[in-house]
Protein backbone atom coordinates (compact mmCIF):
# COMPACT_ATOMS: atom_id res chain seq x y z
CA UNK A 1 0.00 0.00 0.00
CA UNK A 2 0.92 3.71 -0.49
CA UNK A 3 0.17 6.79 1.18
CA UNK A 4 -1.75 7.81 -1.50
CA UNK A 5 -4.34 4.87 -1.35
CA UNK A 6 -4.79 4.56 2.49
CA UNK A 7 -7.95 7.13 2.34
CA UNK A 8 -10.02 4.13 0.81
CA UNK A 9 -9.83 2.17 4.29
CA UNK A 10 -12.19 2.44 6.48
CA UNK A 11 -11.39 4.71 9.84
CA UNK A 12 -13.14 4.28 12.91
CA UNK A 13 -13.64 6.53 15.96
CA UNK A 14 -13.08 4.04 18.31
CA UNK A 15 -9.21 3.63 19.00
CA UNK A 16 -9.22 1.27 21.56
CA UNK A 17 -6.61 1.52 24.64
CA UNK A 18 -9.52 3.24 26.20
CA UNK A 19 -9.92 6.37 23.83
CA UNK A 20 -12.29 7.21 21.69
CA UNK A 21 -12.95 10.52 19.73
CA UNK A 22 -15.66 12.87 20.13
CA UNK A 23 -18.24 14.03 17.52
CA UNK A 24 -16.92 17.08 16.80
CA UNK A 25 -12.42 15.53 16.37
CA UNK A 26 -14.23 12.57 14.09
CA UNK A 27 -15.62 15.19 11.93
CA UNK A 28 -12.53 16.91 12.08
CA UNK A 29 -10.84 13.86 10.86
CA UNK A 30 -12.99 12.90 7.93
CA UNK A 31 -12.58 16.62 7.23
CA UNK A 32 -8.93 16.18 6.52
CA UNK A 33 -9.64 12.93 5.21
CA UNK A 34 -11.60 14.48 2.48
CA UNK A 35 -9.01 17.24 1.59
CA UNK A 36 -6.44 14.35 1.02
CA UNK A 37 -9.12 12.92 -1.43
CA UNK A 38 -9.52 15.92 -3.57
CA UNK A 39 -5.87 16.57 -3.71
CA UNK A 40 -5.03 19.04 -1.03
CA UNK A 41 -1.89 17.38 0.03
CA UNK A 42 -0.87 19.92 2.66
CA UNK A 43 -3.83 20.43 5.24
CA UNK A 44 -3.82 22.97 7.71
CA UNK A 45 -6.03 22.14 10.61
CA UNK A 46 -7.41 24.72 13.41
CA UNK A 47 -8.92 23.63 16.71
CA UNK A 48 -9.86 25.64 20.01
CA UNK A 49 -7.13 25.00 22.78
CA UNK A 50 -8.78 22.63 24.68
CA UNK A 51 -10.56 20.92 22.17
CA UNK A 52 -8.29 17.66 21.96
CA UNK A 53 -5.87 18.20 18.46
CA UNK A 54 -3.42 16.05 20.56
CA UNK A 55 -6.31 13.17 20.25
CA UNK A 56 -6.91 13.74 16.46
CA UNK A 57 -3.52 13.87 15.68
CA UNK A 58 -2.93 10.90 17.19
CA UNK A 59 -6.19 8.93 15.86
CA UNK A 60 -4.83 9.84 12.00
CA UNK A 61 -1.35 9.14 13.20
CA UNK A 62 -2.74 5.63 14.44
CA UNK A 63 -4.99 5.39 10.99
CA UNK A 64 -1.77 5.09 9.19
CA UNK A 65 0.25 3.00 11.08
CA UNK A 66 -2.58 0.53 10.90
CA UNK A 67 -1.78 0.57 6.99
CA UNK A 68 1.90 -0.58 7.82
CA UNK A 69 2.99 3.35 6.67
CA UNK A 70 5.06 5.60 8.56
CA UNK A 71 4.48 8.83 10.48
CA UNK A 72 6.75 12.07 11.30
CA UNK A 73 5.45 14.43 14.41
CA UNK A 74 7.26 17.33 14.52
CA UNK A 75 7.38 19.83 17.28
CA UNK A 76 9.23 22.95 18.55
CA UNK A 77 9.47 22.84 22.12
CA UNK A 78 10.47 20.39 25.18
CA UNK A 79 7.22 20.27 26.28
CA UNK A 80 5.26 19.82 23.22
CA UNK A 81 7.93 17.09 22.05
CA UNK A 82 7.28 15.04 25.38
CA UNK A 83 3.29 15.47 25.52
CA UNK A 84 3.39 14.29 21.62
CA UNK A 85 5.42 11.27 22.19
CA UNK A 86 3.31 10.18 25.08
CA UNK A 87 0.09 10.48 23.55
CA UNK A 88 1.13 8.60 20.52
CA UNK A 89 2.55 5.87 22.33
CA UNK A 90 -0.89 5.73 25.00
CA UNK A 91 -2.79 5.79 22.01
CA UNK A 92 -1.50 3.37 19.38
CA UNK A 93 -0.23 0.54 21.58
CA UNK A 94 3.33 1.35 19.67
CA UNK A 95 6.68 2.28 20.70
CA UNK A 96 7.24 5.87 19.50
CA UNK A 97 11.03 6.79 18.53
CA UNK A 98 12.15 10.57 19.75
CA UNK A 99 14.30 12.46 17.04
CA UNK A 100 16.22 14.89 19.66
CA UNK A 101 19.66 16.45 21.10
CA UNK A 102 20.91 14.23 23.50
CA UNK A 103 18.54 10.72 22.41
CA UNK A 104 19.45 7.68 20.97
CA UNK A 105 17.77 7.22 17.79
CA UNK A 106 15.52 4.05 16.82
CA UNK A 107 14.82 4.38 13.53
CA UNK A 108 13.07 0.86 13.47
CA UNK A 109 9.80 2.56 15.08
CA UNK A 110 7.09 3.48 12.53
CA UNK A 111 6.37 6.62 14.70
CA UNK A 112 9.06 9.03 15.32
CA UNK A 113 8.62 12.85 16.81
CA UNK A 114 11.50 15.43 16.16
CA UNK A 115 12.36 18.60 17.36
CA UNK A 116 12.83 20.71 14.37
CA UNK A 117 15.93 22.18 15.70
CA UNK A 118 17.45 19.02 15.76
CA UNK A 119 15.72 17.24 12.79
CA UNK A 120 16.93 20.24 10.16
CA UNK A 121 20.71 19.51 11.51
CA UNK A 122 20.59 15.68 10.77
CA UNK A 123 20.23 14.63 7.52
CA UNK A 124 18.59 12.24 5.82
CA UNK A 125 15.69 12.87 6.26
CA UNK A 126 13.76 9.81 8.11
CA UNK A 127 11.19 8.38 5.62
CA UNK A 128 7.75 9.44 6.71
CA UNK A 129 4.10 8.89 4.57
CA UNK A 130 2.62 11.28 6.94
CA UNK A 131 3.97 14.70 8.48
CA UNK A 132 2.14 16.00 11.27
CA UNK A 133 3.16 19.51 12.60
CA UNK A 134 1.79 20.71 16.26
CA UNK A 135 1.60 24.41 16.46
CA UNK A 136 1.14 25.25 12.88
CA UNK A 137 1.19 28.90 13.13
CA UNK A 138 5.40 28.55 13.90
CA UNK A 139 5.40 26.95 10.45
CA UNK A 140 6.30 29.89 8.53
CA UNK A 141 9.83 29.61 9.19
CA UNK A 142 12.57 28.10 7.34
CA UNK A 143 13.22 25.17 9.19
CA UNK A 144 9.82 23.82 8.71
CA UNK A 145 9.74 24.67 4.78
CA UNK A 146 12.63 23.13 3.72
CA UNK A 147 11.38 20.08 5.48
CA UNK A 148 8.00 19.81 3.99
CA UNK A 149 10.02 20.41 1.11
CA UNK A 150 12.16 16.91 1.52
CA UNK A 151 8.62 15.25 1.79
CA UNK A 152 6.55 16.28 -1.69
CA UNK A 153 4.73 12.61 -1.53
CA UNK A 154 3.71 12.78 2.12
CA UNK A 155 0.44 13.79 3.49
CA UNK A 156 0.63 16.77 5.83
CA UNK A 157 -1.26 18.56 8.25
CA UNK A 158 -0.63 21.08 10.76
CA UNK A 159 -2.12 21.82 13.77
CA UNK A 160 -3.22 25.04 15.25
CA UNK A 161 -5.59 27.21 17.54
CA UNK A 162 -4.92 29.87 16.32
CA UNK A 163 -4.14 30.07 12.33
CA UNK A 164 -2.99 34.08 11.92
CA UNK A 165 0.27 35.70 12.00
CA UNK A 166 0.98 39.15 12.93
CA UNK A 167 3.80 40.08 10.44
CA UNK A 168 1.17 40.02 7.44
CA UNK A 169 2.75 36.96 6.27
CA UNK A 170 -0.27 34.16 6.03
CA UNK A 171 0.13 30.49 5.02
CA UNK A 172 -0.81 29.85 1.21
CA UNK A 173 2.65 29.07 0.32
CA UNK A 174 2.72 26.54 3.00
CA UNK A 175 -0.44 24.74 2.97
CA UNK A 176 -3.41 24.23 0.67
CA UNK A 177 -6.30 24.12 2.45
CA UNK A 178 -7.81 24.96 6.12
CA UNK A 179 -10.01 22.53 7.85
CA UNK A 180 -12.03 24.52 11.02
CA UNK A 181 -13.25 22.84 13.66
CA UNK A 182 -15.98 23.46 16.30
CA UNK A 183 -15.79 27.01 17.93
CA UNK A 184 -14.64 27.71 21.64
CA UNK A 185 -18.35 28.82 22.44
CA UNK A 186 -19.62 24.90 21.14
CA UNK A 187 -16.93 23.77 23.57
CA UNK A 188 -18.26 25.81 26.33
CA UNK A 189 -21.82 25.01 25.51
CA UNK A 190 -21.40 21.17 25.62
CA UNK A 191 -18.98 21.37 28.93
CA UNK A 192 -15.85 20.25 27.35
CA UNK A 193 -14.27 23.64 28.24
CA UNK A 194 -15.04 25.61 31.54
CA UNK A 195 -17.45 28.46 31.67
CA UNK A 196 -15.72 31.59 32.17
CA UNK A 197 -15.72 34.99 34.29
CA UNK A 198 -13.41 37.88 33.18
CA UNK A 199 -12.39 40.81 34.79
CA UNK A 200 -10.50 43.78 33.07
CA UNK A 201 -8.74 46.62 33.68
CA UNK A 202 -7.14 49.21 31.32
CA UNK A 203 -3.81 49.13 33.26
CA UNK A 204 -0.67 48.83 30.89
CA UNK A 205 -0.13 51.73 29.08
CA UNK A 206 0.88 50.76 25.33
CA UNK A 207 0.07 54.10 23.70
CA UNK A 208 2.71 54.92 21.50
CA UNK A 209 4.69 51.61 21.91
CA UNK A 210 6.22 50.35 18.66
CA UNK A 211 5.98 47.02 17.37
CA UNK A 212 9.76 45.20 16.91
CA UNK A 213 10.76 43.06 14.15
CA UNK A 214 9.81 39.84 16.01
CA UNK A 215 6.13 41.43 15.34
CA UNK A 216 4.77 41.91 19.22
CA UNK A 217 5.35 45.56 21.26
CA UNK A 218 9.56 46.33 21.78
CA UNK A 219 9.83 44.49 25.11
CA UNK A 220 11.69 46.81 26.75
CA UNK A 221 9.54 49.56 26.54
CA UNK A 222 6.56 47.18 27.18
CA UNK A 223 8.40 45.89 30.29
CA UNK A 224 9.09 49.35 32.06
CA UNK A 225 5.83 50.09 31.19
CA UNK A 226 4.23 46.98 32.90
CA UNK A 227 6.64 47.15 36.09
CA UNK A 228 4.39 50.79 36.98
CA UNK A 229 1.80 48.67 37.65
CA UNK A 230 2.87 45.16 39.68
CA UNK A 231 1.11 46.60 42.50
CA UNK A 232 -2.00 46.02 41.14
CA UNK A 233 -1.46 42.18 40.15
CA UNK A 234 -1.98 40.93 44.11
CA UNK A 235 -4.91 43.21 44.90
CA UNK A 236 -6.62 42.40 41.74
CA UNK A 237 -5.97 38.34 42.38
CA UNK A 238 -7.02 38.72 45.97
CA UNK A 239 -10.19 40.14 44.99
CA UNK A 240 -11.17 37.88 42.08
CA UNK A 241 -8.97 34.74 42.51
CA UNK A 242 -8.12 34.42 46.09
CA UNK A 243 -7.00 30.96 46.57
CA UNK A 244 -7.00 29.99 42.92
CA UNK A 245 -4.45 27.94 41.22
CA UNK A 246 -2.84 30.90 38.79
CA UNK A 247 -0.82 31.03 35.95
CA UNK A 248 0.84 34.79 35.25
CA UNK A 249 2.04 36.47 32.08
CA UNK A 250 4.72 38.31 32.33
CA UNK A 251 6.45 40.58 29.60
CA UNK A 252 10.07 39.66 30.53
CA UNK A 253 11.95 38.07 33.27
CA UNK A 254 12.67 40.73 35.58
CA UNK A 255 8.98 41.64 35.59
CA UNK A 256 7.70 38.18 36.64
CA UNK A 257 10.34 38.08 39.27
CA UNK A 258 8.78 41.14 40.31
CA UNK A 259 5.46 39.53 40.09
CA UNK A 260 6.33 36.39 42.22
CA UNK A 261 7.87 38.15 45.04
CA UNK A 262 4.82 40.51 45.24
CA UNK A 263 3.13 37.66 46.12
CA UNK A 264 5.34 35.99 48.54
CA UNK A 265 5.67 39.04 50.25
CA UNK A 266 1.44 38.32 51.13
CA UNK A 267 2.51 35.11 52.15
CA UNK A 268 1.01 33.78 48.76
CA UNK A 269 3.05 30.78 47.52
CA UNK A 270 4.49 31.94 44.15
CA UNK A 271 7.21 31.15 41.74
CA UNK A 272 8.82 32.43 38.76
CA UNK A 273 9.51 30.19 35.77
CA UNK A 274 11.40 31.50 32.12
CA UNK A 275 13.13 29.66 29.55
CA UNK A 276 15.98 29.65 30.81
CA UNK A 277 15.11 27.95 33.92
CA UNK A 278 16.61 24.40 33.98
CA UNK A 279 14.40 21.79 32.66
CA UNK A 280 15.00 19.89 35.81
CA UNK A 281 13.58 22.84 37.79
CA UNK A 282 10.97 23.60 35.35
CA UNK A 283 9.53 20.10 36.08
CA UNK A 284 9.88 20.52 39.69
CA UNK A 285 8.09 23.54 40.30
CA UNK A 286 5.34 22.68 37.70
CA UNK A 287 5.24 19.23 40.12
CA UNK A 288 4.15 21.88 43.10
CA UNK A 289 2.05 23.75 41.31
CA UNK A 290 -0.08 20.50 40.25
CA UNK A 291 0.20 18.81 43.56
CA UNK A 292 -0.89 22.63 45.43
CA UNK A 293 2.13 23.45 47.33
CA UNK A 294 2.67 26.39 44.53
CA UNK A 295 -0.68 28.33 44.15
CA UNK A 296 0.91 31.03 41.34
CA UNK A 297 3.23 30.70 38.68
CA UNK A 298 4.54 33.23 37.07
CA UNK A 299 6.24 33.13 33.64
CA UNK A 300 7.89 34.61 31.01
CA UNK A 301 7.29 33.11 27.44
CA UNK A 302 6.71 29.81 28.46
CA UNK A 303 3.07 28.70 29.09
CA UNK A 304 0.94 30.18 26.08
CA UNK A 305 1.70 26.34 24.39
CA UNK A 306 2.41 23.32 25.24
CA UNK A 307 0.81 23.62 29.04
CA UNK A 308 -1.92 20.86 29.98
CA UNK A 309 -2.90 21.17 33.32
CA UNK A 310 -6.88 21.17 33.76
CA UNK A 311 -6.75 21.80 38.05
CA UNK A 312 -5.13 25.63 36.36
CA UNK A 313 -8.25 27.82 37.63
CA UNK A 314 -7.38 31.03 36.94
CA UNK A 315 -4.73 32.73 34.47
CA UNK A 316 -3.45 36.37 35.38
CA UNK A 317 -2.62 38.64 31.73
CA UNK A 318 0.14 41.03 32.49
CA UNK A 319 1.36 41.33 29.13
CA UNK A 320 -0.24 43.43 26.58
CA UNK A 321 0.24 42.13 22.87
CA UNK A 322 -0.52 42.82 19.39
CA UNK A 323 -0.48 38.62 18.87
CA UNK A 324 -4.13 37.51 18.74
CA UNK A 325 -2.11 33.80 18.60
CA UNK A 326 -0.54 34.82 22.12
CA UNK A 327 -3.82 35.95 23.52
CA UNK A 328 -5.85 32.94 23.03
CA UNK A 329 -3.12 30.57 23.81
CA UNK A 330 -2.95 32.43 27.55
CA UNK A 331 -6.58 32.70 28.36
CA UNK A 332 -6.85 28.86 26.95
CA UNK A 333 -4.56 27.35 29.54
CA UNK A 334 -7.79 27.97 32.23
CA UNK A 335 -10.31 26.59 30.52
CA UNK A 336 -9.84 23.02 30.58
CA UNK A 337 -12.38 21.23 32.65
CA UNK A 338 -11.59 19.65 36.08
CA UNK A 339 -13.11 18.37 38.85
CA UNK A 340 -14.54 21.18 41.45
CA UNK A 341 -13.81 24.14 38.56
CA UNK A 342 -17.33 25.66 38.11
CA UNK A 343 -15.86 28.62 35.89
CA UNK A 344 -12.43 29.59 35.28
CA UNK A 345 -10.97 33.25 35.70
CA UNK A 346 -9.31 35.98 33.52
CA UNK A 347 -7.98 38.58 35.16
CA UNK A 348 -6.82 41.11 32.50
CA UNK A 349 -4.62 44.30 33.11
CA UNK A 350 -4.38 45.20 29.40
CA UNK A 351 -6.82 45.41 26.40
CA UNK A 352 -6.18 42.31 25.00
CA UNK A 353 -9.37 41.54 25.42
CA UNK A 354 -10.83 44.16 24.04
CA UNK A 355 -8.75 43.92 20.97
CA UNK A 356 -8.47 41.05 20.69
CA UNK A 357 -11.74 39.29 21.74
CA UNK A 358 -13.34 36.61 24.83
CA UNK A 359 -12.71 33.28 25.03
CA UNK A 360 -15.89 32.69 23.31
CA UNK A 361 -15.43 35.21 20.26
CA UNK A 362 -15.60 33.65 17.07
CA UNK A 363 -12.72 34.05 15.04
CA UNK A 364 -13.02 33.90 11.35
CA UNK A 365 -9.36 32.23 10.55
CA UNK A 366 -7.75 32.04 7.09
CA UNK A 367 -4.94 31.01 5.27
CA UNK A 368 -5.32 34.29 3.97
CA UNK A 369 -2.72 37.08 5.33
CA UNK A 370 -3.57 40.01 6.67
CA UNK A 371 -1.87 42.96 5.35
CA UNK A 372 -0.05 45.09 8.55
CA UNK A 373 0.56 48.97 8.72
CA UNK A 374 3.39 49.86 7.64
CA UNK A 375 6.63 50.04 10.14
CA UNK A 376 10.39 50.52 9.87
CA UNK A 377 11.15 46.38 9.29
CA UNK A 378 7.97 46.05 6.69
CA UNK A 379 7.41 46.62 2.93
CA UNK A 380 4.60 46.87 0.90
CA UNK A 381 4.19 44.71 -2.50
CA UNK A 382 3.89 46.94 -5.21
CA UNK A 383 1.97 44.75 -7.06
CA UNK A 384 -1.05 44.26 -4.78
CA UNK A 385 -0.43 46.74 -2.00
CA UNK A 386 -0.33 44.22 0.88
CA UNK A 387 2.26 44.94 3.21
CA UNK A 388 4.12 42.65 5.92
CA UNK A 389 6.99 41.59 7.22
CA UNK A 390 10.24 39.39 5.13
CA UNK A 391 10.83 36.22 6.78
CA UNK A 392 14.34 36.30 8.81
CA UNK A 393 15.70 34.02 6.21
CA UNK A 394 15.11 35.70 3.32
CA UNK A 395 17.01 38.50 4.78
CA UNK A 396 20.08 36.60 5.11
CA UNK A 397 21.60 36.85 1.37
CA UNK A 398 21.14 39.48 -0.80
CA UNK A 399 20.43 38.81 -4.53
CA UNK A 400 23.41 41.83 -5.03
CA UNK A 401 24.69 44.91 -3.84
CA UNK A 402 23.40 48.46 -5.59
CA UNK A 403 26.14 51.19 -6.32
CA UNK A 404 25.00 54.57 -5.22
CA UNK A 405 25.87 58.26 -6.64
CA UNK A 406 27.98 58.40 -3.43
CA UNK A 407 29.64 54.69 -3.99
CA UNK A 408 27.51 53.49 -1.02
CA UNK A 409 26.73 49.87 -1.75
CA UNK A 410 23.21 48.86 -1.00
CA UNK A 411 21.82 45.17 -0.22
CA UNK A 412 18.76 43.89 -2.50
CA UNK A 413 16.87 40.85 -1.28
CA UNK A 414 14.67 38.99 -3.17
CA UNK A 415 11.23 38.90 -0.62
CA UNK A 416 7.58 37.16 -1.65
CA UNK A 417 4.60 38.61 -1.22
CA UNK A 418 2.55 36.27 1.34
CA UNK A 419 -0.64 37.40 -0.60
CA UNK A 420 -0.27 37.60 -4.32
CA UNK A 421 3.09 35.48 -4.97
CA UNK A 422 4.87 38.10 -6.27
CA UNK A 423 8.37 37.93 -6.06
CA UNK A 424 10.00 41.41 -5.20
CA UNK A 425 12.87 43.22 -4.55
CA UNK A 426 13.40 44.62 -1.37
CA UNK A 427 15.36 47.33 0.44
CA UNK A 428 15.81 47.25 4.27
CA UNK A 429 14.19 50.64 4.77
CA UNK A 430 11.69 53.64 6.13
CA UNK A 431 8.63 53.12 7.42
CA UNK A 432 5.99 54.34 9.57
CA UNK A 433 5.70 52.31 13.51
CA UNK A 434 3.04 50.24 14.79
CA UNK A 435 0.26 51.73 17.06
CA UNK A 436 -2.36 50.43 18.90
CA UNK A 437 -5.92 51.73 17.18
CA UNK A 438 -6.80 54.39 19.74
CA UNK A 439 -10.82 55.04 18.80
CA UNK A 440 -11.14 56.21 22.02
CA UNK A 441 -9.51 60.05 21.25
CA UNK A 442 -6.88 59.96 23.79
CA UNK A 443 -8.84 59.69 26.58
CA UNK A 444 -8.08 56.33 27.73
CA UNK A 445 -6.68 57.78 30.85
CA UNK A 446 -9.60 58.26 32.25
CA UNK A 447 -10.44 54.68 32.36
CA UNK A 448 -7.00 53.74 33.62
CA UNK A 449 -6.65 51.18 36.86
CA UNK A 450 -10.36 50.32 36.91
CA UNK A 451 -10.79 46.81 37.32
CA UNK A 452 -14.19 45.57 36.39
CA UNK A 453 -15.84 42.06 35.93
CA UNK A 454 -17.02 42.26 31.90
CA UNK A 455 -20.26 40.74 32.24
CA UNK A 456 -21.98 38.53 29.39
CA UNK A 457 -25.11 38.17 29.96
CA UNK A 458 -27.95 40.97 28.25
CA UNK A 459 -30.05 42.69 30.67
CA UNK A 460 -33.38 41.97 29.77
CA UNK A 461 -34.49 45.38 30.26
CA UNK A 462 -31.79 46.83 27.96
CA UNK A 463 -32.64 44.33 25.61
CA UNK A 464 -35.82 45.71 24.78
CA UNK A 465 -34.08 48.98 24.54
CA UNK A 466 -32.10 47.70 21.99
CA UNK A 467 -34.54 46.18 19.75
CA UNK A 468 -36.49 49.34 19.93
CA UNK A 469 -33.28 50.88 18.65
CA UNK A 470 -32.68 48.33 15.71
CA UNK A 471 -36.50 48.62 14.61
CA UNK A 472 -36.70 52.34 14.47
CA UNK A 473 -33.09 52.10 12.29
CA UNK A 474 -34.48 49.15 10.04
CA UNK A 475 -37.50 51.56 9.69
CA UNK A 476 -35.74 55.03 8.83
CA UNK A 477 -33.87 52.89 6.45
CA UNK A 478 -30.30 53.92 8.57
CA UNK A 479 -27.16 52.55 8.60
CA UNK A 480 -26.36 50.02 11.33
CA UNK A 481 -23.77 52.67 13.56
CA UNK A 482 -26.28 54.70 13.90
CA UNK A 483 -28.17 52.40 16.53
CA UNK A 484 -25.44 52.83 18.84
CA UNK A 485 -25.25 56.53 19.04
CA UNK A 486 -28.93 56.33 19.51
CA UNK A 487 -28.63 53.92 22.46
CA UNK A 488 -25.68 56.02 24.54
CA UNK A 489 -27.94 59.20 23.81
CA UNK A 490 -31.52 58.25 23.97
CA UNK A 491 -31.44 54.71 26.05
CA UNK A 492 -29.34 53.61 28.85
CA UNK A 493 -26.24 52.81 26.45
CA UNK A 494 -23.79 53.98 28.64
CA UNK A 495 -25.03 51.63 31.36
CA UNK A 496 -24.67 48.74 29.05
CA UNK A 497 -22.44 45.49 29.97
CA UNK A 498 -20.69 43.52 27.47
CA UNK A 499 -23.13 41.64 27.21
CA UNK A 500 -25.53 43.80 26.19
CA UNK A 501 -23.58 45.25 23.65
CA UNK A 502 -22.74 41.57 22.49
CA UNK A 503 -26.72 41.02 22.34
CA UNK A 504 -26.90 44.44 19.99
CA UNK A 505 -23.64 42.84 17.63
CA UNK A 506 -25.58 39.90 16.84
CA UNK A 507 -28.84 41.31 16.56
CA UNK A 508 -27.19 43.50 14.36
CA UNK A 509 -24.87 41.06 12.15
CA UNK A 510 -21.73 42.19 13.59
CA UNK A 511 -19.26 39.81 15.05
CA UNK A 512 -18.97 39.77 18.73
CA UNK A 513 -15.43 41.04 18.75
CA UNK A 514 -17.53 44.53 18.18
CA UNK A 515 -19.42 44.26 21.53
CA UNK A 516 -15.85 44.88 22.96
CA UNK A 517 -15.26 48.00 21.27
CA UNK A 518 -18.48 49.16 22.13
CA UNK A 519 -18.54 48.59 25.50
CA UNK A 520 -15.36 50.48 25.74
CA UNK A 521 -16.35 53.67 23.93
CA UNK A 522 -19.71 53.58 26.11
CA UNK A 523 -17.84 53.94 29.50
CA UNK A 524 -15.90 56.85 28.09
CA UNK A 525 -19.20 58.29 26.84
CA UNK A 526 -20.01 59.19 30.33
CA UNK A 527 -17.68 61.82 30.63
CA UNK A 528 -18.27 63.71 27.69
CA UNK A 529 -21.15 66.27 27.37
CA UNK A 530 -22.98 66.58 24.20
């Protein structure tokens, strides 16, 4: 048999070893099953954190080991490595061989999972029929192209939450096709995640703050910014999450050491974790935090992936970002179900909310890549206008060197253009920095250090108020903004929650993600005088 047959035998849900899929990751299979029919080789797959990918991965994985062909996990991080190998193994019954610094290898196992660090550097290539690639969105780089490259007969598919980039560099020369799952919100609904109480605060100042060429705010601004405020992180956790089991974001080191000790100093057990910690003591103090003796960790660039601990209750966002990938991979670590969690909690002292959406906002994802403004490290194609950010490694060697009037010589790189395949030429050059949108006016300040539970749930008094509103615009024949002028100044919009506003966004068509905006431009509404 070859890889390119094994979609004619039958698959069944039932794995045996005591697992079997739900609904929703069957679908999800015969979803990528079906791509590989009609030709789509290279399958992108997105499900919710939480939703079980590790499960489907491994039920295809086991699908074609059952046809005597050979499978090729790849991940980029300790964690991630060790979580795939496991599952694989629980799953299929088979011995799973681990392609990484410091391991014997044993090529005789049909299974194998590499670190791509240390797969790139070891060549040949092992033979593989599938290629499986956790945590898609880190695909972009290099590393993983020129190994999907050495594979052009092998099925693929990569697995993600969170399918976006922030450089304005999207995935259609990578894959051919995305396969969406079930939402967060059908997760929620059917009690496979946690239900879900946030509580924000416009804390973190990020006005101003430029984005760096690694495509999130400069840390180092962000981090002095951030430090202002560590007083508020204990207060805010007593009040909300006393007791809780807590994972905190930090921006950078010295800010979640800061973070830790303000806790200890309540007598709150706390630790700090980064990447440099030694694996050793990385396992040791995530041991303490699992068994209780730990109640918060806090972290610097560690815990967005690759986390699984369900008894996590609460998750503490001190870092303001621009990544819509790093937002939803830190409010995802609380919402796995355990025993005794009724709800878990956000506690939120930037906008990333707001900007970026609640756990249960749906997310229309794409392949597609979403042109950025225009910064110092970005270009725009001249052929369709999109502009974005070169990959590192296209950087690295120019195509030649440009002569000017002076005798200056100038680099030229040869750069692609994520969303029309255009291959230009490209200058490392001017450009205007990233901001944060700011509809606001510049009077965010006025909101500053208020902490605030963002409720969900419409009032049912202010829903009638709002469909009042819609039927006098559908009426009148006006556009849909003008119903929420109409509510601040004629109803009770400025008493709205988020939830309310969320009832107006779908009553109106919008997407949820607008309820959030909303909400925010209605509490500054109450200061101004019309």
């Amino acid at each position: 048999m070859t890889s390119s047959d094994f979609v004619q035998q039958p698959f069944s849900s039932d794995l045996g070893n005591g697992y079997r899929l739900r609904d929703y990751q069957e679908s999800l299979v015969f979803d990528i099953f079906f791509e590989w029919k009609k030709g789509s080789r290279r399958v992108m797959a997105q499900l919710p954190t939480g939703g079980g990918k590790t499960c489907v991965l491994s039920a295809i994985a086991n699908y074609f080991t059952q046809q005597n062909l050979k499978v090729l996990a790849i991940a980029h991080r300790k964690e991630l490595i060790e979580q795939l190998s496991q599952k694989l193994q629980e799953i299929t019954g088979m011995p799973v061989g681990c392609i990484k610094a410091g391991l014997p290898l044993e090529p005789q196992h049909s299974i194998q999972v590499a670190s791509i660090q240390t797969l790139v550097r070891r060549k040949p290539y092992p033979g593989a029929d599938l290629i499986i690639i956790d945590e898609a969105h880190h695909a972009a780089s290099k590393s993983y192209t020129d190994t999907m490259a050495a594979y052009p007969n092998a099925h693929i598919v990569g697995f993600t939450a969170t399918p976006t980039r922030t450089d304005g560099q999207g995935f259609l020369q990578l894959f051919d096709v995305l396969v969406k799952g079930v939402t967060t919100s059908h997760l929620i609904e059917h009690g496979y995640l946690s239900k879900f109480k946030v509580f924000g605060a416009i804390a973190i100042n990020t006005k101003g703050l430029k984005a760096s060429v690694n495509e999130d705010y400069n840390q180092g601004e962000l981090e002095k910014r951030a430090m202002a405020v560590v007083g508020d992180v204990v207060p805010a956790w007593k009040k909300h999450a006393l007791g809780k089991k807590t994972i905190v974001f930090a921006v950078g080191v010295k800010h979640s050491q800061a973070i830790a000790a303000a806790f200890n100093n309540e007598g709150i057990t706390a630790e700090h974790l980064d990447g440099k910690t030694p694996a050793g003591k990385r396992e040791e103090a995530l041991e303490r935090f699992r068994n209780g003796q730990t109640t918060v960790l806090s972290n610097c660039g560690l815990f967005g992936e690759g986390v699984d601990i369900p008894s996590i209750e609460a998750v503490q966002i001190c870092r303001p970002t621009v990544s819509k990938i790093v937002h939803f991979q830190q409010i995802g670590r609380a919402l796995r179900p355990s025993p005794g969690k009724t709800h878990a909690v956000i506690i939120d002292h930037s906008e990333n909310w707001r900007y970026h959406g609640l756990p249960d906002t749906h997310v229309e994802w794409s392949l597609e890549p979403i042109s950025i403004p225009n910064n110092e490290y970005a270009t725009k194609c001249s052929c369709c206008g999109h502009c974005f950010l070169p990959f590192p490694h296209e950087l690295k060697t120019p195509i030649r060197l440009d002569k000017d009037k002076d005798g200056n010589l100038t680099p030229i790189y040869h750069i692609t253009c994520p969303s029309c395949l255009t291959t230009l030429e490209y200058i490392k050059g001017a450009g205007a920095a990233i901001e944060p949108d700011e509809e606001a006016g510049g009077e965010k300040e006025q909101l500053e250090g208020l902490m605030m539970e963002i409720v969900l749930e419409a009032n049912p008094e202010y829903i009638k108020e709002i469909d009042q509103a819609i039927a006098k615009q559908t009426k009148n024949g006006y556009k849909r903004g003008w119903v929420f002028h109409h509510l601040l100044k004629e109803f009770s919009g400025s008493q709205f929650s988020v939830g309310d506003w969320r009832y107006a966004a779908h009553q109106l068509g919008y997407d949820l993600g607008w309820a959030n905006y909303a909400w925010r431009d209605s509490q500054v509404f109450t200061s101004r005088e019309f």
